[in-house]
N, C-alpha and C. Protein backbone atom coordinates (compact mmCIF):
# COMPACT_ATOMS: atom_id res chain seq x y z
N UNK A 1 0.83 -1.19 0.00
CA UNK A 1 0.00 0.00 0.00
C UNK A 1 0.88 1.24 0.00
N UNK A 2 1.86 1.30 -0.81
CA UNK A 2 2.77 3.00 -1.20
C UNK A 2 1.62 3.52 -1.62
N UNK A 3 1.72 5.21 -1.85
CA UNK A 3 1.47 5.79 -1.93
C UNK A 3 2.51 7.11 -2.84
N UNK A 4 1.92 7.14 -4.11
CA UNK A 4 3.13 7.94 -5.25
C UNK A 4 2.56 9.11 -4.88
N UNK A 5 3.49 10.07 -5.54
CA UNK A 5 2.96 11.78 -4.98
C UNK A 5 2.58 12.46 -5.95
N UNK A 6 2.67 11.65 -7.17
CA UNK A 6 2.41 11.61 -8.35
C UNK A 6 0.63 11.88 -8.89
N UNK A 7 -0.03 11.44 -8.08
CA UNK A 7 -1.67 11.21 -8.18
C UNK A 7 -2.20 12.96 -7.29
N UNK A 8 -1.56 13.15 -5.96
CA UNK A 8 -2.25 14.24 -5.86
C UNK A 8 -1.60 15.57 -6.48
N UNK A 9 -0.55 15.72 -6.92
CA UNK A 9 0.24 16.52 -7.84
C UNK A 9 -1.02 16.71 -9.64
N UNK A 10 -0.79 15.71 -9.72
CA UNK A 10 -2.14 15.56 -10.96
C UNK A 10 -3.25 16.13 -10.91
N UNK A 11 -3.76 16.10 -9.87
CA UNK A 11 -5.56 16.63 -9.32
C UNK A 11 -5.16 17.67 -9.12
N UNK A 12 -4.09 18.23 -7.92
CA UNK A 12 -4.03 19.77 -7.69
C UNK A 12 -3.59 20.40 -9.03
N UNK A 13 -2.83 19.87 -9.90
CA UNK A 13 -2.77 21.18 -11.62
C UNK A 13 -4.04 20.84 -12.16
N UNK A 14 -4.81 20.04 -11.96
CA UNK A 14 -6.21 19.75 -12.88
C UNK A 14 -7.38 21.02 -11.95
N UNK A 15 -7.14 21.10 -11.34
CA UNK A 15 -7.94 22.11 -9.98
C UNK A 15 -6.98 23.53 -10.32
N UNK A 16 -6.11 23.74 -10.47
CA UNK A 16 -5.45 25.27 -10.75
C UNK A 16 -5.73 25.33 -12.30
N UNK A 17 -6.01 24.58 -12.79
CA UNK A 17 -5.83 24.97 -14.51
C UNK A 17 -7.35 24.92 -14.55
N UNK A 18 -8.40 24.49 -13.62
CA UNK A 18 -9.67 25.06 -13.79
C UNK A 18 -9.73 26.13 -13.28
N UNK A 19 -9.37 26.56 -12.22
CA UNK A 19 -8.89 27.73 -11.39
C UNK A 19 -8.63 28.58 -12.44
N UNK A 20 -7.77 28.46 -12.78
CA UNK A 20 -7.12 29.69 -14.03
C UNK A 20 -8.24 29.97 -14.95
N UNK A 21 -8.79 29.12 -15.30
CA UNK A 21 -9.41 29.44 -16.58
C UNK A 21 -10.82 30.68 -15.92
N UNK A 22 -11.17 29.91 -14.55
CA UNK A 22 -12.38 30.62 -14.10
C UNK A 22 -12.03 31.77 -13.80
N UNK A 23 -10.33 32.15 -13.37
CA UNK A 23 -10.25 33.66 -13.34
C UNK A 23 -9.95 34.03 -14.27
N UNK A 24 -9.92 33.57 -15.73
CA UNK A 24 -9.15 34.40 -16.73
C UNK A 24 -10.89 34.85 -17.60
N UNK A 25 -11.86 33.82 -17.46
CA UNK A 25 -13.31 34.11 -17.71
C UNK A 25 -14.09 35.28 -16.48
N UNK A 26 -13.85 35.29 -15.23
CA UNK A 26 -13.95 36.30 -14.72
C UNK A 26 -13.69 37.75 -15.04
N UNK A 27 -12.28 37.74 -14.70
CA UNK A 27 -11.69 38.87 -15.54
C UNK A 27 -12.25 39.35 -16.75
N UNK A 28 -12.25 38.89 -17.66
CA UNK A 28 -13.23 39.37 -19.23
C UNK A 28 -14.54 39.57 -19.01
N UNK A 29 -15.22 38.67 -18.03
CA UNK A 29 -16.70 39.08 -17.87
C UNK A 29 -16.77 40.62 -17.43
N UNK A 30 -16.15 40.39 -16.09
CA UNK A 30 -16.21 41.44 -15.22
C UNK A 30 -15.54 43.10 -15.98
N UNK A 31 -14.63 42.62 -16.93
CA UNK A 31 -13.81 43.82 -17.08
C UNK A 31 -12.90 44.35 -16.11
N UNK A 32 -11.98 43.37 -15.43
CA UNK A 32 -10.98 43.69 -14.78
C UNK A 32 -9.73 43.28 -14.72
N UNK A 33 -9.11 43.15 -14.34
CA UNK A 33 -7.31 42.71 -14.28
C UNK A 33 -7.36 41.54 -13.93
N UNK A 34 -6.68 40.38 -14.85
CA UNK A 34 -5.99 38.92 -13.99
C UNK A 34 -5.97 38.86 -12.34
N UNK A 35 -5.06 40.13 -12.62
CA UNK A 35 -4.67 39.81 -11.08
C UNK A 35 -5.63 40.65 -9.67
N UNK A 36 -6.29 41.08 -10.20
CA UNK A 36 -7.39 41.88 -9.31
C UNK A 36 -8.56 40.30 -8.78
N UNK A 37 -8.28 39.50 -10.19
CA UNK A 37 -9.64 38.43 -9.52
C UNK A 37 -8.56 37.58 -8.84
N UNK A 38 -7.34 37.49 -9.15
CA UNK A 38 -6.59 36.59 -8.45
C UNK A 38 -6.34 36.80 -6.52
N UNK A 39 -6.27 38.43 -6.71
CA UNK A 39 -5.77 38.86 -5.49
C UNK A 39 -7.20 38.53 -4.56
N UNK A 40 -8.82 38.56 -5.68
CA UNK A 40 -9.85 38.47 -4.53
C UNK A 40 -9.93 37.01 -4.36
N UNK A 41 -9.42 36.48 -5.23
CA UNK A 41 -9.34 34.65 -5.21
C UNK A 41 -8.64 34.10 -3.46
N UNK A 42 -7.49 34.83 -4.15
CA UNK A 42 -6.70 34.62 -2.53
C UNK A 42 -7.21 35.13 -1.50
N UNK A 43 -7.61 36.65 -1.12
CA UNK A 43 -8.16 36.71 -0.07
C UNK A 43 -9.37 36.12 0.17
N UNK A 44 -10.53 35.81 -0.38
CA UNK A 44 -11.15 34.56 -0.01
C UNK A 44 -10.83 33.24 0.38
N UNK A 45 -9.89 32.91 0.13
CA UNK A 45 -9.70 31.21 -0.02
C UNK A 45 -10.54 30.66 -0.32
N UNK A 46 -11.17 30.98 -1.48
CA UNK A 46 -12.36 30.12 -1.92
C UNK A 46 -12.48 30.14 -3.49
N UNK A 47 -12.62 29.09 -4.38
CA UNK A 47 -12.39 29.58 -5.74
C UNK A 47 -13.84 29.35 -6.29
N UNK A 48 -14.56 29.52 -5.41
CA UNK A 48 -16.44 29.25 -5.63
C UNK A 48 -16.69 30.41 -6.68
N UNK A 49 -17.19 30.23 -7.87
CA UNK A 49 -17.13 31.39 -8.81
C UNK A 49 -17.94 32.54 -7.85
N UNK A 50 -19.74 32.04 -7.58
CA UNK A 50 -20.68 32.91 -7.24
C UNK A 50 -19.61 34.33 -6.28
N UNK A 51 -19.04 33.42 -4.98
CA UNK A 51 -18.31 34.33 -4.00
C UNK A 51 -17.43 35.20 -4.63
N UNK A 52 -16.57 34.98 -5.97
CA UNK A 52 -15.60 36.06 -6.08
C UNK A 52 -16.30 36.93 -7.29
N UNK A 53 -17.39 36.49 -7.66
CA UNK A 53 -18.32 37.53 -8.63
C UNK A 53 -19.24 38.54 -7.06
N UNK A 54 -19.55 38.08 -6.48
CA UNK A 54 -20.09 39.15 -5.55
C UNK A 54 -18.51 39.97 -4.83
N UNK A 55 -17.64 39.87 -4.31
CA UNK A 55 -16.57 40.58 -4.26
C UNK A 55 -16.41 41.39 -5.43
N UNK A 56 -16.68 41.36 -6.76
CA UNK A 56 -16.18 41.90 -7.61
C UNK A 56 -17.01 43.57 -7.53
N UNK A 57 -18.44 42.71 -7.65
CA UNK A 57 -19.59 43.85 -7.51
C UNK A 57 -19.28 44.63 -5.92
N UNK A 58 -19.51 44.15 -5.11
CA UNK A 58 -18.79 45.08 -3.87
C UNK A 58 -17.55 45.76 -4.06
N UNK A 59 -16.54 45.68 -4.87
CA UNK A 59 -15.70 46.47 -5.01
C UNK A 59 -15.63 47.44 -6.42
N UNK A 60 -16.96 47.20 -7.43
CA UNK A 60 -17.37 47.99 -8.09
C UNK A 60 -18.04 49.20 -7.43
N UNK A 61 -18.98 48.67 -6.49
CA UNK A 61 -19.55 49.59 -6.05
C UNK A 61 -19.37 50.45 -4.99
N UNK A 62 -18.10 50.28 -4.66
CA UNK A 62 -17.31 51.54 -4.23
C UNK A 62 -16.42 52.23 -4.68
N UNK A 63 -16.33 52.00 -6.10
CA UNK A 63 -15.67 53.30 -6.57
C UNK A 63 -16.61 54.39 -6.70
């Protein structure tokens, strides 16, 4: 019963390269910077689309 490190290495780039894509479709929806959805990505810790589309609008609506 080994265990390769190989299998969760696989899932976590299959989970960031969905990751990526959902902030790089964010970004274009929203009309904002890569790294503006990245930076609200991180301070959430959460890559739940709904949550970092309402961050987006809360920080629209204070400019």
């Amino acid at each position: 019963m080994s265990h390769t490190k190989d299998k969760p290495e696989a899932v976590g780039t299959v989970n960031s390269e969905a990751l990526e894509e959902t902030i790089a479709y964010l970004a274009k929806r929203h009309r904002v910077s890569v790294a503006i959805v990245r930076e609200i990505t991180r301070k959430l810790g959460s890559p739940e689309r709904s949550a970092i589309e309402r961050e987006i609008q809360r920080g629209k609506s204070r400019r």
